[in-house]
Protein backbone atom coordinates (compact mmCIF):
# COMPACT_ATOMS: atom_id res chain seq x y z
CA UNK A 1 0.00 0.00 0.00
CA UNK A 2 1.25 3.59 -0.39
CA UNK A 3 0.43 6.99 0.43
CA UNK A 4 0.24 9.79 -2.07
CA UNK A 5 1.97 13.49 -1.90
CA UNK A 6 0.92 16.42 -4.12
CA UNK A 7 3.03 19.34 -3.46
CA UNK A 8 2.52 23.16 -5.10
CA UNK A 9 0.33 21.11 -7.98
CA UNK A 10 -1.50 23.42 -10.51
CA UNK A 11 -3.23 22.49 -13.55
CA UNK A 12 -3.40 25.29 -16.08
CA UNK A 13 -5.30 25.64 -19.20
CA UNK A 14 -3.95 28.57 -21.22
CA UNK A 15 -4.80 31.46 -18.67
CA UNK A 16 -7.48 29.15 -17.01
CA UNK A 17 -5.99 28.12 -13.45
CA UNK A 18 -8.49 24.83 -12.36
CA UNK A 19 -6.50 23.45 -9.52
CA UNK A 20 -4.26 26.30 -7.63
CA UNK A 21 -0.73 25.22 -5.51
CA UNK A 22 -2.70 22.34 -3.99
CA UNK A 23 -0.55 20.84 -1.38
CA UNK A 24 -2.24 17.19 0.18
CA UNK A 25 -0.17 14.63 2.46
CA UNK A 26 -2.73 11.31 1.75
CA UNK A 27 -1.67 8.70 4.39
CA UNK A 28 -1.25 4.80 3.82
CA UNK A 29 -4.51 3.50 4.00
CA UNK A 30 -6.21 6.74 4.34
CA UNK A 31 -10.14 6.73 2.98
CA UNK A 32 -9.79 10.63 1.73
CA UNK A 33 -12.71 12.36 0.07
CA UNK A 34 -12.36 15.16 -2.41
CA UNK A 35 -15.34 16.97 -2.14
CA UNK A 36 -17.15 20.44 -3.74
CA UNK A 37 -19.44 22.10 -6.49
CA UNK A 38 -18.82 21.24 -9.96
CA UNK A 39 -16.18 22.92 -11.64
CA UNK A 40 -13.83 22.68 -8.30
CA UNK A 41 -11.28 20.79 -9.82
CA UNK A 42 -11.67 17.37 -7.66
CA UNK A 43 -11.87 15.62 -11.09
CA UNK A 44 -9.45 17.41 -12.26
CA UNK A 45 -6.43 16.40 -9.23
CA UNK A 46 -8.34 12.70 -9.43
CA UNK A 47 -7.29 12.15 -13.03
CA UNK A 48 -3.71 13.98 -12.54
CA UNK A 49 -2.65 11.37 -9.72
CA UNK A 50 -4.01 8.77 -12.16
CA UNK A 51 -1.95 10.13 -14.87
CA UNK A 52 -4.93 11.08 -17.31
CA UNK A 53 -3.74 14.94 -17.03
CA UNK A 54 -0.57 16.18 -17.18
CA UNK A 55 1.04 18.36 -14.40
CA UNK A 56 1.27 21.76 -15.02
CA UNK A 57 3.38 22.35 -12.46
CA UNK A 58 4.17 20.90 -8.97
CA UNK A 59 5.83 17.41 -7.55
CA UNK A 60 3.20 14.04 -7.31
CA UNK A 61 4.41 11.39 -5.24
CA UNK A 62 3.35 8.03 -4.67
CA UNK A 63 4.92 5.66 -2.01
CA UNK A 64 7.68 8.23 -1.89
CA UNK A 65 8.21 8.24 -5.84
CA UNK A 66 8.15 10.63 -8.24
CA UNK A 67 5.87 9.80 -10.32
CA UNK A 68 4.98 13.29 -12.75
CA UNK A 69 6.15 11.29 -15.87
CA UNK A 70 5.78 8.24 -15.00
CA UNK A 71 2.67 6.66 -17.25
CA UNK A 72 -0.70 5.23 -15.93
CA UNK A 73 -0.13 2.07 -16.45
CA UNK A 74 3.13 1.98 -14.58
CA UNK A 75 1.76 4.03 -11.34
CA UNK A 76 -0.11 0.73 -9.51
CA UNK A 77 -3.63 2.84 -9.64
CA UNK A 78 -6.77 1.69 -10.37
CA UNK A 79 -9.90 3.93 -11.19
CA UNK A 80 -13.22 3.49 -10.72
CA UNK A 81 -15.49 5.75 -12.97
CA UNK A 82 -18.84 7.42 -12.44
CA UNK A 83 -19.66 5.74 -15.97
CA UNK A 84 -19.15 2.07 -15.08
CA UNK A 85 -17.11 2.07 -18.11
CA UNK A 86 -17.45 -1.94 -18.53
CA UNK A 87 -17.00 -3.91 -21.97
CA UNK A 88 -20.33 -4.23 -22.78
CA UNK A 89 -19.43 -7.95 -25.06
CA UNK A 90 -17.45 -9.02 -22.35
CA UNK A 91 -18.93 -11.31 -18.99
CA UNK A 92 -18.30 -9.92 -15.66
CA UNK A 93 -15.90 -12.53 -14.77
CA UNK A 94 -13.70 -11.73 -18.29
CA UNK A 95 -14.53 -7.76 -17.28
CA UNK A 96 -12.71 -8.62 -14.26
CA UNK A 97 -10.02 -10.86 -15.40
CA UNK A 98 -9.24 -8.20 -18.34
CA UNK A 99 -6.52 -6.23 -16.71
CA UNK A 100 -4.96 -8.96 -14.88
CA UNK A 101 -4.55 -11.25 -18.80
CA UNK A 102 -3.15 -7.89 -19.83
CA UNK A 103 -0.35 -8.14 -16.82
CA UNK A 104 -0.02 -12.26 -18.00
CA UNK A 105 -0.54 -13.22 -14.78
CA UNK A 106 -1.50 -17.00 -14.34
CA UNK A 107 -4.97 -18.26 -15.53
CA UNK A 108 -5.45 -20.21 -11.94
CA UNK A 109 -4.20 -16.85 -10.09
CA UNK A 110 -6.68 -14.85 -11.93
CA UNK A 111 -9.76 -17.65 -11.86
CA UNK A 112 -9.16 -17.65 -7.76
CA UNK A 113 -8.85 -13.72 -7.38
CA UNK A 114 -11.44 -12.78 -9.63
CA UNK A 115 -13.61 -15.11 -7.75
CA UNK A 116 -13.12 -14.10 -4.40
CA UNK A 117 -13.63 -10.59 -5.13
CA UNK A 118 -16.84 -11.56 -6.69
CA UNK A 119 -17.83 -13.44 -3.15
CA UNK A 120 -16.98 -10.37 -1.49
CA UNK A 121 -18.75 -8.40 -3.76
CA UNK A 122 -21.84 -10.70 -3.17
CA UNK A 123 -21.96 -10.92 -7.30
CA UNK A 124 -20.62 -14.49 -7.51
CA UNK A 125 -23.49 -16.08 -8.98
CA UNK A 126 -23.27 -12.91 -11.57
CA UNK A 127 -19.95 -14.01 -13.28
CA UNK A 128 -21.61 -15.52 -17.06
CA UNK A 129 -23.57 -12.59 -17.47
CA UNK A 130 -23.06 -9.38 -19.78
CA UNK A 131 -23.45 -5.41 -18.82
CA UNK A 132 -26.29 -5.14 -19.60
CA UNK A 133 -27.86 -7.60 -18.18
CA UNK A 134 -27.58 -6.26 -14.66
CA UNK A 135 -28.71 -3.52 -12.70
CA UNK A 136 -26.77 -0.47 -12.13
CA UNK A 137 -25.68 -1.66 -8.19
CA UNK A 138 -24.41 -4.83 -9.77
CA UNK A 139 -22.26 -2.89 -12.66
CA UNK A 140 -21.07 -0.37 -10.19
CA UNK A 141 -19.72 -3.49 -8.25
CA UNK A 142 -18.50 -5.53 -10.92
CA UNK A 143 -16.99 -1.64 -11.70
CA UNK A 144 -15.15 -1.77 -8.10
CA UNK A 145 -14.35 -5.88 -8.56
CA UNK A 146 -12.58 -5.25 -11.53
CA UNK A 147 -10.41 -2.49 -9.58
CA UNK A 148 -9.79 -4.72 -6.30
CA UNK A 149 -8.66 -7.65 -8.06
CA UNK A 150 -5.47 -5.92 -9.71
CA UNK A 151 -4.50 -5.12 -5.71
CA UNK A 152 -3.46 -1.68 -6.48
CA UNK A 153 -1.09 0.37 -4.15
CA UNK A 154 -3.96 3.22 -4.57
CA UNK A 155 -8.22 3.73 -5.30
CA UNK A 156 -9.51 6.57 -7.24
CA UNK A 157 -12.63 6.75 -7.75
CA UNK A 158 -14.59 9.24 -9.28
CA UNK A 159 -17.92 9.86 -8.05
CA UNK A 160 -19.12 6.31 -8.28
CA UNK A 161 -22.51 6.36 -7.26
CA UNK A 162 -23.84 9.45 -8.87
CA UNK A 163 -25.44 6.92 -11.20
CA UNK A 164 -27.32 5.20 -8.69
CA UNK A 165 -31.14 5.82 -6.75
CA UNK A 166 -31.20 7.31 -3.24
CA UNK A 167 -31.48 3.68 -1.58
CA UNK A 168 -28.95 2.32 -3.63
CA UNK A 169 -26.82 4.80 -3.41
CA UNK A 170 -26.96 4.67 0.89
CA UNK A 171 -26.25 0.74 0.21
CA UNK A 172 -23.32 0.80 -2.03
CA UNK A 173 -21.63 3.68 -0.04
CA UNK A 174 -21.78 1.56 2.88
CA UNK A 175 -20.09 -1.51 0.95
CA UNK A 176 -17.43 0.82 0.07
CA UNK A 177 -16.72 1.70 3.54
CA UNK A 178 -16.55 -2.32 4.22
CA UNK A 179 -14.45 -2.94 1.38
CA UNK A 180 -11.69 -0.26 3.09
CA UNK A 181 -11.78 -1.74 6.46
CA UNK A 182 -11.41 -4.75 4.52
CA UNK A 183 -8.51 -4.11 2.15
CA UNK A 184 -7.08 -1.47 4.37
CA UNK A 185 -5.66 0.45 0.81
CA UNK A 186 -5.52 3.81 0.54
CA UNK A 187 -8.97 5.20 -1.35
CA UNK A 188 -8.91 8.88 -2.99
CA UNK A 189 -12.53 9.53 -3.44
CA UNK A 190 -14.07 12.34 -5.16
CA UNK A 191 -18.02 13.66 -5.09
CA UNK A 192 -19.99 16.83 -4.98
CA UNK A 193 -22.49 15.25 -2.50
CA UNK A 194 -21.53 16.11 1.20
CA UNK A 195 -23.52 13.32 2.64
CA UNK A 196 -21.10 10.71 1.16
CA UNK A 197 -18.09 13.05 2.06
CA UNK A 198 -19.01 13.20 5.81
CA UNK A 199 -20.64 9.65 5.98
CA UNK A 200 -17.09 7.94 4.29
CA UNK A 201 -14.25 9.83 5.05
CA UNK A 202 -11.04 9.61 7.40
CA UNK A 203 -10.21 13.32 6.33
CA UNK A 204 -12.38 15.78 4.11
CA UNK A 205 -10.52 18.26 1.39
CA UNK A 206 -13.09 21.31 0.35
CA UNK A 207 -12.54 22.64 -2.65
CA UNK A 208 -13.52 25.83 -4.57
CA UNK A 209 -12.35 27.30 -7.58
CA UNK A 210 -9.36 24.95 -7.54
CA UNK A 211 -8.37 26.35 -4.31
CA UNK A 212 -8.14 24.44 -0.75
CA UNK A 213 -10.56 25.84 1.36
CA UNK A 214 -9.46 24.16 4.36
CA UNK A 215 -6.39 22.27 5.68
CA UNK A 216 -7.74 18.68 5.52
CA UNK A 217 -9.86 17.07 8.40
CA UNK A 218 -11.70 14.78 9.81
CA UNK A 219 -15.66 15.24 9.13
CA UNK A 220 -16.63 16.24 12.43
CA UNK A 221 -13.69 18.73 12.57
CA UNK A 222 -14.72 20.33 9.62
CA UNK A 223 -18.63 20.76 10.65
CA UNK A 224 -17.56 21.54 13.95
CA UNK A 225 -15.02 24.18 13.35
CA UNK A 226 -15.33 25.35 9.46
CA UNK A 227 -12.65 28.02 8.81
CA UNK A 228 -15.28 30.13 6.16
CA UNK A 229 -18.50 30.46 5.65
CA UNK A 230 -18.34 27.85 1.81
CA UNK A 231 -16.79 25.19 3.98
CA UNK A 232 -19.72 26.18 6.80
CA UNK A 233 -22.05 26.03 4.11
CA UNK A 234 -21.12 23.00 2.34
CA UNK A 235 -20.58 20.60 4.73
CA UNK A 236 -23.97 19.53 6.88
CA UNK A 237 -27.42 19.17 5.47
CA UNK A 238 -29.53 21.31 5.74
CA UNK A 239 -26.30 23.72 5.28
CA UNK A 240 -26.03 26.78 7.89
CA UNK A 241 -28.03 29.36 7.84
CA UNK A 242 -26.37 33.32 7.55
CA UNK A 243 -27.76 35.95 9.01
CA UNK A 244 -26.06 39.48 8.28
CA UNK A 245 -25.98 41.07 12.22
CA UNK A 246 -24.14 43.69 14.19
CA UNK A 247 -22.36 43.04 16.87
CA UNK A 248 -23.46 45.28 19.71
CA UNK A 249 -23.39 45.97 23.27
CA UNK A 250 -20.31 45.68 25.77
CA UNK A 251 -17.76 43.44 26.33
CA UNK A 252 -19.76 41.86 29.44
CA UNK A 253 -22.93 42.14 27.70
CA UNK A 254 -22.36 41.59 23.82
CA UNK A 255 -25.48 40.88 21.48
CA UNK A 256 -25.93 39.79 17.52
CA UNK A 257 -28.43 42.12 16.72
CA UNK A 258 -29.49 40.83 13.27
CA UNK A 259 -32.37 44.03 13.30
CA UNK A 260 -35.47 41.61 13.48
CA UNK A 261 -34.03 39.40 16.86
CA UNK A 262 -31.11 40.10 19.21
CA UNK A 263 -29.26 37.00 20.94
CA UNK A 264 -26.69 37.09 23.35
CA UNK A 265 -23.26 35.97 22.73
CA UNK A 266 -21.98 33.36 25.62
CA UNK A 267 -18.95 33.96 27.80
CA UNK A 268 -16.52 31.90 25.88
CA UNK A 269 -17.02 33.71 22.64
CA UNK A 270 -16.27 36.88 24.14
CA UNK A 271 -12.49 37.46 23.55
CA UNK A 272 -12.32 36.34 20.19
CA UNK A 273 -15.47 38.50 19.16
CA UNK A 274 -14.47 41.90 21.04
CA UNK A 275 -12.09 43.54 18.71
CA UNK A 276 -15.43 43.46 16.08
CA UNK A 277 -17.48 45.75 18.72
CA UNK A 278 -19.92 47.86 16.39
CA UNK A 279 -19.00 46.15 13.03
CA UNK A 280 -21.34 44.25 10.42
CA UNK A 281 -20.23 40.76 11.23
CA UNK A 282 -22.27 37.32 9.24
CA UNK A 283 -23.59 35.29 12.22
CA UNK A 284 -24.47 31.51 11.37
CA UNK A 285 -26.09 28.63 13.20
CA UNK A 286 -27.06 24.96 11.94
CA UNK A 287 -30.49 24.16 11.41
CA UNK A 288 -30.42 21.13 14.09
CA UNK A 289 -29.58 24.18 17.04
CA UNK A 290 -32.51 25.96 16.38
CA UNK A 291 -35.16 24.62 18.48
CA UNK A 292 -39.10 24.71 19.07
CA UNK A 293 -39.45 26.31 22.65
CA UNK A 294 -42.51 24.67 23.00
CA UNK A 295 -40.89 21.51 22.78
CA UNK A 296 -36.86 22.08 23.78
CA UNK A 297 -35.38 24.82 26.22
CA UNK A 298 -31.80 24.88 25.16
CA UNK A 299 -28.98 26.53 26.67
CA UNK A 300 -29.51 30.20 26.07
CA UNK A 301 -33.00 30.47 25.89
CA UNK A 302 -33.23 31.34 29.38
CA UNK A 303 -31.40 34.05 28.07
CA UNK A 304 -33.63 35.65 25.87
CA UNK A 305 -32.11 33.77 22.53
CA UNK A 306 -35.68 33.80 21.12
CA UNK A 307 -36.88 34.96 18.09
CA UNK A 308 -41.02 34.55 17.05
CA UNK A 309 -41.26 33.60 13.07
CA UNK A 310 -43.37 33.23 10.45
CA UNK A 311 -43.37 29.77 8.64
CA UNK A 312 -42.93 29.57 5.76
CA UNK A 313 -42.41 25.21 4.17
CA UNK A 314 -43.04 22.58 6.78
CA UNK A 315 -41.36 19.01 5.25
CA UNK A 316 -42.26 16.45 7.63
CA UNK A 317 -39.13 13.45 7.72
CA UNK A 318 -40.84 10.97 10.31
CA UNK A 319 -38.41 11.88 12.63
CA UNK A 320 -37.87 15.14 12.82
CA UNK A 321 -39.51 18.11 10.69
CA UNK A 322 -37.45 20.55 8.46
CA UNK A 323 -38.98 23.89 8.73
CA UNK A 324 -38.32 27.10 6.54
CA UNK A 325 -38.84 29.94 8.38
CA UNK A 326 -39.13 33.89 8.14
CA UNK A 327 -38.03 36.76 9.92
CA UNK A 328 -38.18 40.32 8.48
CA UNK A 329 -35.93 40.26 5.46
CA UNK A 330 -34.26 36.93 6.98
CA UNK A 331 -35.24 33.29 5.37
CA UNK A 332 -33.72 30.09 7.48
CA UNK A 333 -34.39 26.68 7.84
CA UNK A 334 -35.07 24.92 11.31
CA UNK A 335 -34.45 20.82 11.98
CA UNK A 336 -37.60 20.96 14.42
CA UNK A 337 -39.22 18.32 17.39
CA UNK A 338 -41.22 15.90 15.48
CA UNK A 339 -44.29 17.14 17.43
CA UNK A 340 -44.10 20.47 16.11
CA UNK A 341 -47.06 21.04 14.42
CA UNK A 342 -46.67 24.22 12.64
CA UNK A 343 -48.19 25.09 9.10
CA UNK A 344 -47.38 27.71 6.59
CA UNK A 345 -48.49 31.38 7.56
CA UNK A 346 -48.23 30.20 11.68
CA UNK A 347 -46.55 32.06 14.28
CA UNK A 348 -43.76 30.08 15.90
CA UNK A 349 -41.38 30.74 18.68
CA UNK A 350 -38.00 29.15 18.38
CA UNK A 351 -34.80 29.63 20.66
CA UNK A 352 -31.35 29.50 18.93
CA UNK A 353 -28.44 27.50 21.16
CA UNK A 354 -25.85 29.83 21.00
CA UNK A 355 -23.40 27.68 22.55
CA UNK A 356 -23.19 26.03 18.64
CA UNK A 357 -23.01 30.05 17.02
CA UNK A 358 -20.87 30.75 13.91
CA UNK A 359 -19.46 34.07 13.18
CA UNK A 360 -17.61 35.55 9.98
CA UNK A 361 -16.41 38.37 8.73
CA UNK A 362 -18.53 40.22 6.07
CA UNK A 363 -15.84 41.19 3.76
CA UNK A 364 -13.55 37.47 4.26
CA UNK A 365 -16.09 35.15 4.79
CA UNK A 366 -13.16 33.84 7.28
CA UNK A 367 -14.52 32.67 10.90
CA UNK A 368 -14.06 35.08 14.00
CA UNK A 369 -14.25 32.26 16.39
CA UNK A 370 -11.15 30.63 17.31
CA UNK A 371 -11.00 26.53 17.38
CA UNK A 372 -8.32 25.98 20.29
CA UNK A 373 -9.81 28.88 22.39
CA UNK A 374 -13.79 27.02 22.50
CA UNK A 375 -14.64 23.56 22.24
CA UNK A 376 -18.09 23.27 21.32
CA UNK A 377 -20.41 21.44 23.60
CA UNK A 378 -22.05 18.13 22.72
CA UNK A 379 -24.89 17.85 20.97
């Protein structure tokens, strides 16, 4: 197994800049997810460690060698693409075997690997059958079968289930994650869906624009403690909601007064928040600490961190309900009790837990609050 080292890597086309000095240190049998909005240039670094793009500039390493010229074939890689791309006159067992005739290894070698990885891949019984004869779980596996049994120093794959349903989708992520603890090789994964990011990873990279948004981390880091309001918005479902506020009040007393509701800032986001005294700031808070007070009475509520709303959507989810809300020119979104019973056009009362508050500078977008000075409470 290896790990893989990009250092100052750009990819340029003519003036067009899509991956920017990206620096990543990918650890031996590290599961690490690539992850933001099309056009980020995840793809992009994906296909230039698997030699499909040249190097415009910058060092790639993998298992400690250079590797910039070195061609695909000779890099012990293998992809998995979002399009299956299986020989569609071929079984799955000779889909499987293809790459490993092409390396002349033994017919008895292949027969016994290519079968295992079927077993493991629960498609054993699948073996005599074409493409397109299956389903699209069962060629996304024979896909990811067809990888495993070259037993690669390195994964890539490249948004593999964006062809699948919702259900399947949840199911073959989950084999995935099996397949790692199983194999223990290092996986580079790429996706623009944050779920999978967050419900896969070891460590997250966000990128924008070609540009690392944050130094990589684990999922719970990143949600936690997001370093600007894209990776704060991006990672979690329902993302954040922003509300533009002023910071008011005095140091012992200070207040986000966002015009319609005022909430008061807790003790241990005092210091870092002080030096913004009287300036626009962007306050944020996650839809799951914004509570029904008929229902919850969070920390800071007895405080006065209330705010009454119009509603707006109600989308019950069995359980929980996702509520879109309205105050004055502000629109948010609520993860709500399961007994809330609110309907478009009702008044509700909700208390924000300002022990979970997010704040950014307008102009930036860069956080005010400082990881290593709070640790957020439990949920």
């Amino acid at each position: 197994m290896a790990g893989v080292i990009l250092e100052h890597i750009f990819k340029r086309y003519g003036d067009l800049i899509t991956v920017n000095d990206l620096n990543l240190d990918i650890k031996d049998k590290e599961f690490l997810v690539l992850v933001g909005p099309s056009g980020c240039g995840k793809s992009t670094t994906l296909r230039m460690i698997a030699g499909l793009e040249e190097i415009s500039d910058g060092e790639l390493k993998i298992n400690g060698r250079r590797v910039n010229d070195v061609a695909p074939k000779d890099r012990d890689i293998a992809m998995v693409f979002q399009s299956y791309a299986l020989y569609p006159h071929m079984s799955v067992y000779d889909n499987m075997a293809f790459g490993l005739k092409l390396r002349h290894v033994p017919k008895e070698q292949i027969k016994k690997r290519v079968q295992e990885t079927a077993d493991m891949l629960e498609i054993g019984q699948l073996l005599e059958r074409k493409p397109k004869a299956l389903s699209g779980g069962q060629r996304q596996r024979v896909a990811l079968g067809r990888a495993i049994v070259r037993e690669p120093k390195v994964f890539l794959m490249d948004e593999p289930l964006s062809n699948l349903d919702a259900k399947l989708r949840v199911q073959t992520r989950t084999q995935i994650s099996k397949l790692h603890q199983r194999l223990q090789t290092t996986i580079i994964y790429v996706t623009h869906d944050q779920t999978e990011a967050m419900t896969m990873a070891d460590r997250i990279v966000v990128l924008k624009d070609g540009l690392l948004q944050q130094e990589p981390d684990t999922p719970q880091s990143l949600y936690d403690y997001p370093e600007n309001m894209f990776v704060a918005g991006f990672i979690g479902s329902p993302p954040m909601n922003f509300f533009e506020s002023v910071l008011s009040g005095t140091q012992t007393e200070m207040v986000l007064d966002a015009t319609t509701f005022q909430l008061k800032i807790p003790n241990q986001y005092r210091n870092d928040l002080a030096p913004y005294m009287g300036k626009e700031v962007v306050f944020g808070i996650r839809p799951e600490h914004i509570h029904n007070l008929q229902f919850t009475n969070p920390g800071g509520a007895e405080g006065g961190n209330t705010a009454e709303v119009s509603v707006e959507v109600v989308e019950p989810m069995g359980s929980e309900v996702y509520v879109y809300l309205a105050s004055g020119k502000h629109s948010f979104t609520a993860r709500l009790d399961a007994r809330t019973r609110a309907r478009p056009n009702d008044r509700l009362e909700v208390a924000f837990d300002m022990s979970h508050l997010h704040v950014f500078d307008k102009q930036s977008q860069k956080s005010l609050i400082t990881r290593h000075n709070v640790e957020r409470p439990n949920r």
